[in-house]
Protein backbone atom coordinates (compact mmCIF):
# COMPACT_ATOMS: atom_id res chain seq x y z
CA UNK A 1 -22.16 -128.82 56.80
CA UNK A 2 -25.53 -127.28 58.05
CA UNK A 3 -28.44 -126.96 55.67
CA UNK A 4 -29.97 -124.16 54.59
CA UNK A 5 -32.94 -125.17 56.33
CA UNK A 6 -31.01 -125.55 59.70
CA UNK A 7 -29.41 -122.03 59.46
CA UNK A 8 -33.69 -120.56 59.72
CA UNK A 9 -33.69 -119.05 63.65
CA UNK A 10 -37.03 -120.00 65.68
CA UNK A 11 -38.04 -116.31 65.45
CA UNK A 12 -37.57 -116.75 61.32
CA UNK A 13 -39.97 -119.51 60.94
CA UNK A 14 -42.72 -117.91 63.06
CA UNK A 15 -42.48 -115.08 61.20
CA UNK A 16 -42.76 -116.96 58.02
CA UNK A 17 -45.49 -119.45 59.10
CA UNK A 18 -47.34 -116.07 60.51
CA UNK A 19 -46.98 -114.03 57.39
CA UNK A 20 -48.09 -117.11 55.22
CA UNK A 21 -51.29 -117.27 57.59
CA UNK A 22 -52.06 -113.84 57.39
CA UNK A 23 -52.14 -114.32 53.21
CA UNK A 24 -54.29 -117.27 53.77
CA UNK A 25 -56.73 -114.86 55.83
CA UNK A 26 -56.57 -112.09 52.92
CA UNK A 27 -56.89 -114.66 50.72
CA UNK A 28 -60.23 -116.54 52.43
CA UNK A 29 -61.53 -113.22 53.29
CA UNK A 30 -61.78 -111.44 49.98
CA UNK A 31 -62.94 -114.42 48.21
CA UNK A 32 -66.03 -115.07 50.82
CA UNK A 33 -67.02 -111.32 50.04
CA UNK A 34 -66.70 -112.03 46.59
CA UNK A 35 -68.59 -114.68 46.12
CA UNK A 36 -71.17 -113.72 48.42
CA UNK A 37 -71.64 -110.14 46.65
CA UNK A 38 -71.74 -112.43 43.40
CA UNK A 39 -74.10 -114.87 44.43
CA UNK A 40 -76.51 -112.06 46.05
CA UNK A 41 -76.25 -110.12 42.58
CA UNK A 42 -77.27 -113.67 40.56
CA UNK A 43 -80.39 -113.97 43.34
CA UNK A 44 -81.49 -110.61 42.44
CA UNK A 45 -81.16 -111.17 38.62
CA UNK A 46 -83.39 -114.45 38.84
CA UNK A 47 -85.93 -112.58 41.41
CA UNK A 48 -86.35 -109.21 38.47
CA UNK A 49 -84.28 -106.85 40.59
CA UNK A 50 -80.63 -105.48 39.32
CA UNK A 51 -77.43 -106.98 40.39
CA UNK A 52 -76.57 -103.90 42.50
CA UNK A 53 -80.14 -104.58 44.51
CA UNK A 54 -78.46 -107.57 45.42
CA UNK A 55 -75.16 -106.48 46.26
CA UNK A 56 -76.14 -103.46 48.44
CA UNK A 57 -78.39 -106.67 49.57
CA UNK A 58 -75.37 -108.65 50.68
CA UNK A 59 -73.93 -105.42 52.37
CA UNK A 60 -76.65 -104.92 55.24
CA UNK A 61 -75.30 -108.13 56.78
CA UNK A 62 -73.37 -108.19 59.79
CA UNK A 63 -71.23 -110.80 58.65
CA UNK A 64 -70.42 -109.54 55.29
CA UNK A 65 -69.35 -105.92 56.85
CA UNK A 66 -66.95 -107.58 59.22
CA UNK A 67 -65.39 -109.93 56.79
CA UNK A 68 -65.19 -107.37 54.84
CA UNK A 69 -63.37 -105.15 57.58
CA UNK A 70 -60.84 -108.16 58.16
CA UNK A 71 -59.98 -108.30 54.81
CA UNK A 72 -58.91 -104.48 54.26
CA UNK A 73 -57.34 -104.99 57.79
CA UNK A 74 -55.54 -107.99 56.96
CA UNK A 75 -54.48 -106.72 53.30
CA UNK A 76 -53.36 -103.56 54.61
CA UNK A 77 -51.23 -105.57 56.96
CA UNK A 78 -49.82 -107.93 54.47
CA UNK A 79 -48.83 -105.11 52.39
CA UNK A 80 -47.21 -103.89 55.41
CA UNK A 81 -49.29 -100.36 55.12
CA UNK A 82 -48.82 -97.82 57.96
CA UNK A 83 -52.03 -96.19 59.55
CA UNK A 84 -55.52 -96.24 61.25
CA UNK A 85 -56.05 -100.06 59.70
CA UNK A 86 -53.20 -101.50 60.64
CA UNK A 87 -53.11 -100.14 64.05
CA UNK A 88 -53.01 -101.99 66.63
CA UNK A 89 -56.23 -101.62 68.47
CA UNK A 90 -58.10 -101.74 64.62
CA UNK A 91 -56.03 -105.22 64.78
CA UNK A 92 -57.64 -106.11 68.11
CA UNK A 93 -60.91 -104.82 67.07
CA UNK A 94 -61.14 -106.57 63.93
CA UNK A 95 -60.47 -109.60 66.20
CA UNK A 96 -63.57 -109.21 68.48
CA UNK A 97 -66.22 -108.46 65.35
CA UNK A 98 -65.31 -111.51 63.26
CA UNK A 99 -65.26 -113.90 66.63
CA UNK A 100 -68.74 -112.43 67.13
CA UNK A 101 -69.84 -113.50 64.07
CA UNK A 102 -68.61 -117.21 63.80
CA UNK A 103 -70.31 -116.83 67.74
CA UNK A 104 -73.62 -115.73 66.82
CA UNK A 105 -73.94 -118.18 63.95
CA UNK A 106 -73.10 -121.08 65.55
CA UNK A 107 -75.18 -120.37 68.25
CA UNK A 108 -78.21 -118.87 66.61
CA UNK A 109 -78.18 -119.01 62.26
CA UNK A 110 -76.71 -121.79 61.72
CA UNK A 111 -79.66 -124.12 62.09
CA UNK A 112 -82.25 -121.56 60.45
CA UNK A 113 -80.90 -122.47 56.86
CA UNK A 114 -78.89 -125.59 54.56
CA UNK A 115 -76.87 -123.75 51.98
CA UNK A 116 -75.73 -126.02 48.89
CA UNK A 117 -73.26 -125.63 46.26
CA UNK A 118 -71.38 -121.60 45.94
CA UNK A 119 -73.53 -120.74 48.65
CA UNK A 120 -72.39 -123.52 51.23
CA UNK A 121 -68.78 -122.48 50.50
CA UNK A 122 -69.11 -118.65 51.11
CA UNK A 123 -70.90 -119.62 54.11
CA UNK A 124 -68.11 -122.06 55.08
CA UNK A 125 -65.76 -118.87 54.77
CA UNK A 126 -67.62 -115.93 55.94
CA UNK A 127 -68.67 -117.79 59.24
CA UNK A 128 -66.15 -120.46 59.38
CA UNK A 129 -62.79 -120.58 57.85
CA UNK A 130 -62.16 -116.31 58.40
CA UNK A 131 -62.99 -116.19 61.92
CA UNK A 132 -60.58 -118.93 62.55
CA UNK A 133 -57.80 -117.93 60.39
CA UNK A 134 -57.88 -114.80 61.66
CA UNK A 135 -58.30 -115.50 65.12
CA UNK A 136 -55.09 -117.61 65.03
CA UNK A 137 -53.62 -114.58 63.31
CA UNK A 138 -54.13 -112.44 65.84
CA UNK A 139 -52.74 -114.63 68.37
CA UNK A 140 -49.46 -115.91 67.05
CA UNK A 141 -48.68 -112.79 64.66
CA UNK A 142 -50.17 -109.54 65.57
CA UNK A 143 -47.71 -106.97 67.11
CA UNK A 144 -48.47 -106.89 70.88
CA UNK A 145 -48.77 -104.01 73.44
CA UNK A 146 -50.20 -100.77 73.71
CA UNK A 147 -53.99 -101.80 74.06
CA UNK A 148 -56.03 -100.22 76.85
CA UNK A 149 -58.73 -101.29 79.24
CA UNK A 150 -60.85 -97.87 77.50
CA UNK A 151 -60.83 -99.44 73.86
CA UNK A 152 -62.94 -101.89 73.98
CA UNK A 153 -65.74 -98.94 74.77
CA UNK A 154 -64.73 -97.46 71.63
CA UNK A 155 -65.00 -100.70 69.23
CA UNK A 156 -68.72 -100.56 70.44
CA UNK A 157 -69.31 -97.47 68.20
CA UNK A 158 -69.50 -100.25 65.36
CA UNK A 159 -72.22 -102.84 66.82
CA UNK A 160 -73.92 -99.60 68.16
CA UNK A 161 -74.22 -97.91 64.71
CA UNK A 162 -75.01 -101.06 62.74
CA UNK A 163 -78.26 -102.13 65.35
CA UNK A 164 -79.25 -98.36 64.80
CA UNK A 165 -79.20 -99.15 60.77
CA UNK A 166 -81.12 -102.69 61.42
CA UNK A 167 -83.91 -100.96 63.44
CA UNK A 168 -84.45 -98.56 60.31
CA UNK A 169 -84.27 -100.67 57.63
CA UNK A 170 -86.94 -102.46 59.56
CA UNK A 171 -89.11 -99.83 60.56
CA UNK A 172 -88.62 -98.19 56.93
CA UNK A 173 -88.96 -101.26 54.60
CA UNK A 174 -90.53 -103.79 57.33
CA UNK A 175 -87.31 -106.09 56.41
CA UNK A 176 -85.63 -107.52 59.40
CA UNK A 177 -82.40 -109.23 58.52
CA UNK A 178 -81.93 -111.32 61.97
CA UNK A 179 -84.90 -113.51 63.51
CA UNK A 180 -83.14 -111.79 67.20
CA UNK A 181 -84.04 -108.61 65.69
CA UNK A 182 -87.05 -108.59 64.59
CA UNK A 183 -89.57 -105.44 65.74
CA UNK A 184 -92.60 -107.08 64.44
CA UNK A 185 -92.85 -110.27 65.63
CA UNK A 186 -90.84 -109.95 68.87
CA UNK A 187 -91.55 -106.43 70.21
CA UNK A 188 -88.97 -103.68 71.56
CA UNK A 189 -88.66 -104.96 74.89
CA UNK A 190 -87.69 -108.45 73.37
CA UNK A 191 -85.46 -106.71 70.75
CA UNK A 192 -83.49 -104.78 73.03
CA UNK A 193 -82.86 -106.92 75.80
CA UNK A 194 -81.52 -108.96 72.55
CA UNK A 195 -79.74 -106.08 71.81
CA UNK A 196 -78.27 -105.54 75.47
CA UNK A 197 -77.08 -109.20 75.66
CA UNK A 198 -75.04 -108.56 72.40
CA UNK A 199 -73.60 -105.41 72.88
CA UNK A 200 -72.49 -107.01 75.89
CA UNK A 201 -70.77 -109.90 74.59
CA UNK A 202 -69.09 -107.12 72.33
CA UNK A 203 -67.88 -105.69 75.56
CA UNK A 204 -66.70 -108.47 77.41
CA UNK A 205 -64.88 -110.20 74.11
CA UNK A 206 -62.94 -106.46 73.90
CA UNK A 207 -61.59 -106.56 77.52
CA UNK A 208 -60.27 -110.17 76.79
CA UNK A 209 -58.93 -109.42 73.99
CA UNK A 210 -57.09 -106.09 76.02
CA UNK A 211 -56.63 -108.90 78.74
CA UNK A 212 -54.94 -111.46 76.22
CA UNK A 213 -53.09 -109.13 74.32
CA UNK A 214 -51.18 -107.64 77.47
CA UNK A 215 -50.55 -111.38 78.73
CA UNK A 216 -48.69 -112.10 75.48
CA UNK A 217 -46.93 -109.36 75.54
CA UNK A 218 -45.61 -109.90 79.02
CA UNK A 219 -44.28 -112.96 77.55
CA UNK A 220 -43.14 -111.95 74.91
CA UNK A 221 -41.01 -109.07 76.97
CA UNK A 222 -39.97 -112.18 78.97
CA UNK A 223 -38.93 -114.42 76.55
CA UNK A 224 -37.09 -111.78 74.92
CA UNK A 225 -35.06 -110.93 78.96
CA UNK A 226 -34.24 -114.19 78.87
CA UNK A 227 -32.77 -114.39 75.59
CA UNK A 228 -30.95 -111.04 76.20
């Protein structure tokens, strides 16, 4: 007599392995912002300021806005929520900011600063563990299909908009939050070819994820003529 477990169909397991990763991704990516707005509140109690100085802190970083989008993406998704953030370019686009940052800090941040204790581990997750998990995600369980070659124009609004706020928060309060973009020490024309370069790996990390998504779907459309 077959099992229980025998009786599970391929498709049944990847969508159970798939929905248990994207709870692992909710899961990683709500407690990184957490515990980063927490331990950027405790900073700003020890320095004199108020806890909210710190959070609002915490929230002019790049990488705590995108985890933060991935995990009101990835919630909304899990809770299987209809709508702008579980659509699937939003999907796609949540896909290319978080990659960016795990990029950026590997290549740039991460040997600027040691974090120890609480601190290591948000950093672990917000530049680490979220990118990955949600990466694989987006691979192996996102619905495919319907992206277009014009989108990944449109997820630069975001980077656009947020090196607008960097530039004045600088010029207003002389506080650069990234050594790359920093006015003061490295000039404009340093600043914005930095700014160039990045904007154009946002660009080129959109049309492969347009590129990657329409590959799997292909297969997927194959796969399924086969099994027809």
């Amino acid at each position: 007599m077959p099992t229980a477990a025998a009786t599970v169909s391929p498709a049944a397991r990847h969508a159970n392995l798939t929905r248990a990763l994207l709870w692992l991704v909710v899961c990683a990516s709500w407690l990184g912002v957490l515990l980063q707005l927490v331990l950027s509140a405790r900073l700003a109690l020890r320095q004199g300021r108020s806890p909210l100085a710190g959070v609002l802190d915490a929230l002019c970083y790049n990488t705590v806005l995108s985890n933060l989008f991935v995990a009101l993406v990835s919630t909304a998704r899990a809770a299987g929520r209809d709508g702008w953030l579980t659509a699937r370019s939003t999907l796609a686009a949540g896909a290319v900011y978080i990659f960016v940052v795990g990029l950026i800090y590997s290549l740039l941040l991460r040997a600027t600063w040691a974090p120890t204790g609480l601190q290591k581990v948000a950093d672990v997750l917000l530049h680490d563990a979220v990118p990955v998990l949600y990466l694989l995600w987006w691979l192996t369980g996102a619905p495919r299909g319907g992206l277009r070659w014009r989108q990944p124009l449109q997820w630069l609004a975001y980077p656009f908009a947020y090196c607008v706020f960097l530039v004045l928060l600088g010029e207003a309060t002389g506080r650069y939050l990234y050594p790359f973009a920093n006015i003061a020490q490295l000039g404009w024309g340093t600043v914005g070819r930095n700014a160039v370069l990045i904007f154009a790996c946002y660009g080129t990390l959109g049309v492969v994820a347009v590129f990657v998504d329409r590959q799997l779907s292909r297969r997927a459309a194959r796969k399924g003529g086969r099994g027809a």
